[in-house]
C-alpha atoms as a PDB file:
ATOM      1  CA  UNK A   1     -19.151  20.127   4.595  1.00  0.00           C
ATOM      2  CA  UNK A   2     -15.694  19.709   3.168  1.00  0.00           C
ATOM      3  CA  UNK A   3     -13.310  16.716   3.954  1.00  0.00           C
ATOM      4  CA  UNK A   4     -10.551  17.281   6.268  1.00  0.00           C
ATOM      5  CA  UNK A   5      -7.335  17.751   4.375  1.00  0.00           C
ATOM      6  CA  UNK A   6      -5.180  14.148   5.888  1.00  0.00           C
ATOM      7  CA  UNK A   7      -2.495  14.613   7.838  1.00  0.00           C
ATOM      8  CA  UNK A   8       0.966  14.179   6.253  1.00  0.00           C
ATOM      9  CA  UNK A   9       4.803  15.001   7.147  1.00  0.00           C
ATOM     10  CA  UNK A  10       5.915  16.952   4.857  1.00  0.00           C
ATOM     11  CA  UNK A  11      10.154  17.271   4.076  1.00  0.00           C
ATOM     12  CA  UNK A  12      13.212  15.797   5.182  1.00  0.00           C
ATOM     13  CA  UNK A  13      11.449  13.392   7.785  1.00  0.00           C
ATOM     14  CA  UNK A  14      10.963   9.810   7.950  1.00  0.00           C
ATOM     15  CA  UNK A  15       6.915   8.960   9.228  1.00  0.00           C
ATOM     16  CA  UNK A  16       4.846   5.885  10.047  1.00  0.00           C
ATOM     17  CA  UNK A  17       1.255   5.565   9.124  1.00  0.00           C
ATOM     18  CA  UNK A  18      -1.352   2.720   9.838  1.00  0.00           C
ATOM     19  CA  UNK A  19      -3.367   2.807   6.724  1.00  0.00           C
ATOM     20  CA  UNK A  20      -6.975   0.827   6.633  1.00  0.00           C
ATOM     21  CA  UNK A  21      -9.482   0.749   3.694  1.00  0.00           C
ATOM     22  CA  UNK A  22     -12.779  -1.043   3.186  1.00  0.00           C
ATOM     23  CA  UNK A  23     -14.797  -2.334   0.690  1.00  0.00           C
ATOM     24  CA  UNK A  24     -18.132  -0.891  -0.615  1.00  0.00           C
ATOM     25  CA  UNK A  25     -20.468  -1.620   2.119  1.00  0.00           C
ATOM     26  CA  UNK A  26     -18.379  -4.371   3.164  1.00  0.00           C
ATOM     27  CA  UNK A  27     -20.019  -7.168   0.733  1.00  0.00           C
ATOM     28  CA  UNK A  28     -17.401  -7.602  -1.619  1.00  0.00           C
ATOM     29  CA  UNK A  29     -15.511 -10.957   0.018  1.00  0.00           C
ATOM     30  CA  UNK A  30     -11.578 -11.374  -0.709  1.00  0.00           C
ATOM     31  CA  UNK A  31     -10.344 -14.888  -1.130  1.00  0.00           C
ATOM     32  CA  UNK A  32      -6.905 -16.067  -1.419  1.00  0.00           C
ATOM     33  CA  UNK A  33      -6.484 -15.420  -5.192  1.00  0.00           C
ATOM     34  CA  UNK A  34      -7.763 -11.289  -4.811  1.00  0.00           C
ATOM     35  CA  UNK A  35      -5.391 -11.898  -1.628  1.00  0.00           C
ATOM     36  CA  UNK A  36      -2.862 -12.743  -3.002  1.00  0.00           C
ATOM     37  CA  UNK A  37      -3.633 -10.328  -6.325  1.00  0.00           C
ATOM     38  CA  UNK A  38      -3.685  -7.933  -3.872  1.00  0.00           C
ATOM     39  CA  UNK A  39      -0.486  -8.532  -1.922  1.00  0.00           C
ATOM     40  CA  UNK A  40       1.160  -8.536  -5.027  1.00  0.00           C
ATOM     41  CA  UNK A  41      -0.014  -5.226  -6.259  1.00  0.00           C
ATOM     42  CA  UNK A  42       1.216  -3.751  -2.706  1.00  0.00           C
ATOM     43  CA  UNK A  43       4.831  -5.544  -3.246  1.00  0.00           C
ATOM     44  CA  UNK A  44       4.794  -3.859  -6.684  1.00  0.00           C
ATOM     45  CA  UNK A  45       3.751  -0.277  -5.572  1.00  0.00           C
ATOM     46  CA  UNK A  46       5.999  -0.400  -2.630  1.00  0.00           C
ATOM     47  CA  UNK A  47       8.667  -1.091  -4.676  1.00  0.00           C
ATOM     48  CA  UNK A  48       8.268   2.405  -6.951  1.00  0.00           C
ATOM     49  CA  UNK A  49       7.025   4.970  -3.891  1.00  0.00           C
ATOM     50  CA  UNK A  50       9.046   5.258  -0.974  1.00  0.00           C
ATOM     51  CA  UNK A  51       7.866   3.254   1.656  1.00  0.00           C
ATOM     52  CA  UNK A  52       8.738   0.352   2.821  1.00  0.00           C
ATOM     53  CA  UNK A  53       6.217  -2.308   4.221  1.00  0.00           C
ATOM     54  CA  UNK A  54       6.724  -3.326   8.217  1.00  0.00           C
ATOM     55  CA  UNK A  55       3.448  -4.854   8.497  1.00  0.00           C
ATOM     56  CA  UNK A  56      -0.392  -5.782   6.205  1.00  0.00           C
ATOM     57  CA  UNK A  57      -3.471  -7.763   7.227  1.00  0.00           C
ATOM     58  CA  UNK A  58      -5.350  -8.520   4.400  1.00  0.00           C
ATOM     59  CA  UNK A  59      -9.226  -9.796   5.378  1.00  0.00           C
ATOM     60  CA  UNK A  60     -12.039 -10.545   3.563  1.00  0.00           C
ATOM     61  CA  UNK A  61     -13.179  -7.080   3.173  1.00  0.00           C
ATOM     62  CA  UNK A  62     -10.271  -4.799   4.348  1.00  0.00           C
ATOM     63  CA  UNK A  63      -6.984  -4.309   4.650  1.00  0.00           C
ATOM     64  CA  UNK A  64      -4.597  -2.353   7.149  1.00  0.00           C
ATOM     65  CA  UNK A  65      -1.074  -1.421   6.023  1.00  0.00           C
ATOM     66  CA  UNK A  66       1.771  -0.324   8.305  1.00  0.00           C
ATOM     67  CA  UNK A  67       4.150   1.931   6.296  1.00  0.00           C
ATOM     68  CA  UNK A  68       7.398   3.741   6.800  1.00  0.00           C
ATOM     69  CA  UNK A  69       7.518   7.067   4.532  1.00  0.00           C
ATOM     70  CA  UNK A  70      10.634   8.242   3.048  1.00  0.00           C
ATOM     71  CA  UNK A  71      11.409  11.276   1.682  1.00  0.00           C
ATOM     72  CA  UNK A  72      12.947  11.758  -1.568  1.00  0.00           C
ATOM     73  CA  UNK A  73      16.242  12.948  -0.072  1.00  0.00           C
ATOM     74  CA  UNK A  74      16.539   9.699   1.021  1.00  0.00           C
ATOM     75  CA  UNK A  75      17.076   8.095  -2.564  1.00  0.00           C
ATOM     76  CA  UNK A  76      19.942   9.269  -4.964  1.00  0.00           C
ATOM     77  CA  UNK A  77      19.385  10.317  -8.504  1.00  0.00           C
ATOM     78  CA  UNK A  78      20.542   6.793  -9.885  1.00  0.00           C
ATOM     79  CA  UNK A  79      18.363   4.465  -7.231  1.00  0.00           C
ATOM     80  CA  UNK A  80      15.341   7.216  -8.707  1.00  0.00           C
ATOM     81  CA  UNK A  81      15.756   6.934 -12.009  1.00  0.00           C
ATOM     82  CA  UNK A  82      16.622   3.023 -11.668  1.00  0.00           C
ATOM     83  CA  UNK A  83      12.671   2.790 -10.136  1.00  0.00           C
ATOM     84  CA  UNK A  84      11.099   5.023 -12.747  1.00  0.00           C
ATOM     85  CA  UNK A  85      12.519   3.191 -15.508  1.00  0.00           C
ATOM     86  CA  UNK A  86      11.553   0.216 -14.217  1.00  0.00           C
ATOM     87  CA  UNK A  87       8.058   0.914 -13.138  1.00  0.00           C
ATOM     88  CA  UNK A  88       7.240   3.777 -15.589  1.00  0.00           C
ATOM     89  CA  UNK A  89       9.375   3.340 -18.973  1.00  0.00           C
ATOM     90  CA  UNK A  90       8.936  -0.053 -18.834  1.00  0.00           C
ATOM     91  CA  UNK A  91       5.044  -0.109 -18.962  1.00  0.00           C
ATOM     92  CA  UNK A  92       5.614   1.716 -22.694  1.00  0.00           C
ATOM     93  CA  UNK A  93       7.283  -1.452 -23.779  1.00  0.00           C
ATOM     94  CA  UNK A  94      10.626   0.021 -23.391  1.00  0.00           C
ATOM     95  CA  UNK A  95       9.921   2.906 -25.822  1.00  0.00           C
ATOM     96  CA  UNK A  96      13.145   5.247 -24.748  1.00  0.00           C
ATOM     97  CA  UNK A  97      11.818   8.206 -23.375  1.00  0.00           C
ATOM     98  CA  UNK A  98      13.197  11.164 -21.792  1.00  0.00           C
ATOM     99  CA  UNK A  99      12.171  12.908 -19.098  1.00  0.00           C
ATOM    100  CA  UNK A 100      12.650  16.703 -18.328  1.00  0.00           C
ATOM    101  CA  UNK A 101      13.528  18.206 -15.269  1.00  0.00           C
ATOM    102  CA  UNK A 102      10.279  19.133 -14.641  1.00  0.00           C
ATOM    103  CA  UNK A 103       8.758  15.769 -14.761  1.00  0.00           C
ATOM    104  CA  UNK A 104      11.105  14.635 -12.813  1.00  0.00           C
ATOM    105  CA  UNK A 105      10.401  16.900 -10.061  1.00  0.00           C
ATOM    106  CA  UNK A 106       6.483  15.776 -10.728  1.00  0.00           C
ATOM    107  CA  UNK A 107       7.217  12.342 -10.404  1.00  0.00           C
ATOM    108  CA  UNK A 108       9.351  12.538  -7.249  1.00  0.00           C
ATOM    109  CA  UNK A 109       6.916  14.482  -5.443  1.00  0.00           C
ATOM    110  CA  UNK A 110       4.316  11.521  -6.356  1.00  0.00           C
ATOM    111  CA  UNK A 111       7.021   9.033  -5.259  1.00  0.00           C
ATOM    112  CA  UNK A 112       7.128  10.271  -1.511  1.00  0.00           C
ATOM    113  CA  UNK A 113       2.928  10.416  -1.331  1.00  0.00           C
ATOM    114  CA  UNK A 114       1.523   8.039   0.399  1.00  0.00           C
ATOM    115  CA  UNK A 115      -2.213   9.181  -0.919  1.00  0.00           C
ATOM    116  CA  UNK A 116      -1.078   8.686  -4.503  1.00  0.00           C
ATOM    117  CA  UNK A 117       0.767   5.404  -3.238  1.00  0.00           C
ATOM    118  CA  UNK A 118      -2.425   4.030  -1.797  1.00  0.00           C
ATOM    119  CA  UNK A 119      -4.068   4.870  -5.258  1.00  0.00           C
ATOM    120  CA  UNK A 120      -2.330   3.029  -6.961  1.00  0.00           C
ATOM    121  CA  UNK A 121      -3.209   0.002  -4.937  1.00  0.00           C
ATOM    122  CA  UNK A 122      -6.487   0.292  -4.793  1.00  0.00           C
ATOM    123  CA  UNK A 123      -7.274   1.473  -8.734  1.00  0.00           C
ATOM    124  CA  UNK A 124      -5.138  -1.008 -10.295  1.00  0.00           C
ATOM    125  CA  UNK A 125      -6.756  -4.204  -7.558  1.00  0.00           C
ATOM    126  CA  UNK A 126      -9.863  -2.363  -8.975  1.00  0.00           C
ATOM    127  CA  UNK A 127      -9.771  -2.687 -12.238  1.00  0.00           C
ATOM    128  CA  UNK A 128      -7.954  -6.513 -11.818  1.00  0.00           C
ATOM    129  CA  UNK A 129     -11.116  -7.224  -9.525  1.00  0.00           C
ATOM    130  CA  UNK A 130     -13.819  -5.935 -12.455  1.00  0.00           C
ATOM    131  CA  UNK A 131     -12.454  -7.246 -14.632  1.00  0.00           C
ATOM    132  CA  UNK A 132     -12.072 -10.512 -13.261  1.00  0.00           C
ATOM    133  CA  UNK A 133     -15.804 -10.808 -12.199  1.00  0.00           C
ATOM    134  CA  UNK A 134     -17.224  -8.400 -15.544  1.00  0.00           C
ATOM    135  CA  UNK A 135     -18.149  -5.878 -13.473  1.00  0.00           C
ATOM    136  CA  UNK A 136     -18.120  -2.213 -13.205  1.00  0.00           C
ATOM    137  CA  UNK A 137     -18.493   0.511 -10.288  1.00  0.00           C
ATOM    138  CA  UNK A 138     -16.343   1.125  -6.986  1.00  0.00           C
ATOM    139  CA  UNK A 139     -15.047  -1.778  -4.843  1.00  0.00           C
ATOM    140  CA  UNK A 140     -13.210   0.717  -2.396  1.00  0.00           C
ATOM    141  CA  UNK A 141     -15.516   2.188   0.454  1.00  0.00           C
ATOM    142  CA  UNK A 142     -14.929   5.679   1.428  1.00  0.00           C
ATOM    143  CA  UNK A 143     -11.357   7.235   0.838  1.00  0.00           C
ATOM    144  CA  UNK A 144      -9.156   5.516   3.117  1.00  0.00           C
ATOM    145  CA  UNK A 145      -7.965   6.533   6.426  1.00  0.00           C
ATOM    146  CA  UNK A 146      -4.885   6.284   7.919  1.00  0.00           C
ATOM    147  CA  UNK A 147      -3.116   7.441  11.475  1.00  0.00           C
ATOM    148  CA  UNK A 148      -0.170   8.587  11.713  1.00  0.00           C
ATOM    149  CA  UNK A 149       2.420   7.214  14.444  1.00  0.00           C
ATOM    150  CA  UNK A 150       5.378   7.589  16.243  1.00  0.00           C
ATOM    151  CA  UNK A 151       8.470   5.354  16.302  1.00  0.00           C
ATOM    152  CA  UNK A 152       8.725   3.008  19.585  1.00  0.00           C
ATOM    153  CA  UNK A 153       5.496   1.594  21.527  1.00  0.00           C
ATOM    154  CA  UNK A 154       2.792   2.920  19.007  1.00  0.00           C
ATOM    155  CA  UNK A 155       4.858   1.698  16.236  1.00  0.00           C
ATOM    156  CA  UNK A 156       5.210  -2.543  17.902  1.00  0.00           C
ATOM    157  CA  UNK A 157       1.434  -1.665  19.289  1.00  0.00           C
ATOM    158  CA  UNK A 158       0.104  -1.251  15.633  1.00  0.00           C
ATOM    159  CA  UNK A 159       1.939  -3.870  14.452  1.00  0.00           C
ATOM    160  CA  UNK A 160       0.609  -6.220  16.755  1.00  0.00           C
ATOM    161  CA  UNK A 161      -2.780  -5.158  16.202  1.00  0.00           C
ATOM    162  CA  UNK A 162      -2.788  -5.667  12.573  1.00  0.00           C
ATOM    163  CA  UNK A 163      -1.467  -8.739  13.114  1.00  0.00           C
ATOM    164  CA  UNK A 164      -3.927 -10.282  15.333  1.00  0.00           C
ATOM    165  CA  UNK A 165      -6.726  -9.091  13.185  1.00  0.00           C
ATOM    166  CA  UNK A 166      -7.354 -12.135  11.480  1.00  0.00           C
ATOM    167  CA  UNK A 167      -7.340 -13.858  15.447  1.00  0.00           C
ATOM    168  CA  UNK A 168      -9.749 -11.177  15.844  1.00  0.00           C
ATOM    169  CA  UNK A 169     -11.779 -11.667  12.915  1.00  0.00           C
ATOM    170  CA  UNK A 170     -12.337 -15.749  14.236  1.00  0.00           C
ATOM    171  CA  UNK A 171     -10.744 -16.858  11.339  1.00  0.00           C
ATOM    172  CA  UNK A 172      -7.784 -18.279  12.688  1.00  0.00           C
ATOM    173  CA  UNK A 173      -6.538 -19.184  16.416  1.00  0.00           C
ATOM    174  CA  UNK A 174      -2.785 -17.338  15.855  1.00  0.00           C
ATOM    175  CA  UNK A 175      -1.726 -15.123  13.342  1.00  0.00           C
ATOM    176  CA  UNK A 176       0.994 -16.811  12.259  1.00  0.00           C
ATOM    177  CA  UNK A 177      -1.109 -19.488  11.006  1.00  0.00           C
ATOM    178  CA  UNK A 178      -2.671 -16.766   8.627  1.00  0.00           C
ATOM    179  CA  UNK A 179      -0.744 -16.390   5.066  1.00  0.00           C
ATOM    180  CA  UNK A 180      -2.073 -12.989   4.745  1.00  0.00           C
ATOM    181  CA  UNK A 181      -0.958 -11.273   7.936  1.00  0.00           C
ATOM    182  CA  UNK A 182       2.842 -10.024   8.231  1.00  0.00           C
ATOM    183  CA  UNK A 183       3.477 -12.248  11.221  1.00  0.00           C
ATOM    184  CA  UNK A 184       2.151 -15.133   8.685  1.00  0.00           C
ATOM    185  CA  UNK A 185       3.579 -14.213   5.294  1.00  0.00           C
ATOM    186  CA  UNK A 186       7.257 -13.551   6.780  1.00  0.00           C
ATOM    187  CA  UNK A 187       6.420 -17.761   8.418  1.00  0.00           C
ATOM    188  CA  UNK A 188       5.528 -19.149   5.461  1.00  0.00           C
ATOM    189  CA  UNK A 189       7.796 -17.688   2.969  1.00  0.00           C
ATOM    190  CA  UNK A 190      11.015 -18.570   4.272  1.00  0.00           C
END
């Protein structure tokens, strides 16, 4: 049976999506130094695709994401090119490299998806995680799902449920005493 193709806007629209992914079998255990390896890699990303964090839970074996997607015609040609020289041309030790029009148009295109955004998460924690531990295979569970929402009550809804997970989960009694929830990280960073 084939996958279901996921659901994405497509064009000039702004679009919210609660995004959740699991490890293999839900035995590999984050602590706070994959957690915070992991934050990291999601403060990186989200700084090269458009979207813009509004709210992550990061747990032992999951984590849920709460995104705002931008499209391209959202960015101008400098603010693009300002993100894909410092993301991209700066990974070739800042070889000068130019880039034709239709690369550009490639690389835009991947800029806006949230499927190759959430890729790049989870392959480069990945590869940080097997390496780290010498080991090889998946870490990620099946693809990863996400929902898509509308602006208002689902939006503060989802929000508030990934940031009670870790209440939830038993491992602490409010979520802002969790450094890896939203409500938490926004407390203790300021």
């Amino acid at each position: 049976m084939a996958r279901q193709k996921r659901l994405k806007v497509k064009g000039e629209r702004v679009a919210y999506y609660h995004i959740m992914s699991r490890t293999v079998g839900q035995e590999f255990y984050l602590g706070d130094v994959e957690k915070e390896k992991l934050f990291n890699i999601i403060q990186y990303y989200s700084g090269f695709y458009f979207v813009k964090v509004l709210g992550l839970s990061l747990l032992n074996n999951h984590f849920h994401l709460l995104i705002k997607s931008e499209p391209q015609s959202y960015y101008n040609d400098d603010e693009i090119m300002q993100r894909i020289k410092r993301y991209i041309l700066d990974k070739d030790h800042n070889k000068k490299k130019e880039i034709s029009p239709d690369q550009l148009v490639r690389i835009k295109n991947k800029m806006e998806d949230i499927s190759e955004y959430v890729r790049a998460i989870k392959q480069t924690f990945s590869r940080w995680y097997n390496k780290m531990n010498n080991r090889t295979g998946y870490l990620w569970g099946d693809r990863f799902k996400s929902v898509l929402l509308e602006e208002g009550e689902s939006l503060l809804n989802c929000l508030a449920y990934i940031d009670l997970n870790p209440v939830r989960a038993g491992i602490v009694k409010r979520p802002e005493d969790y450094r890896w929830c939203s409500l938490g990280y926004r407390i203790y960073t300021n």
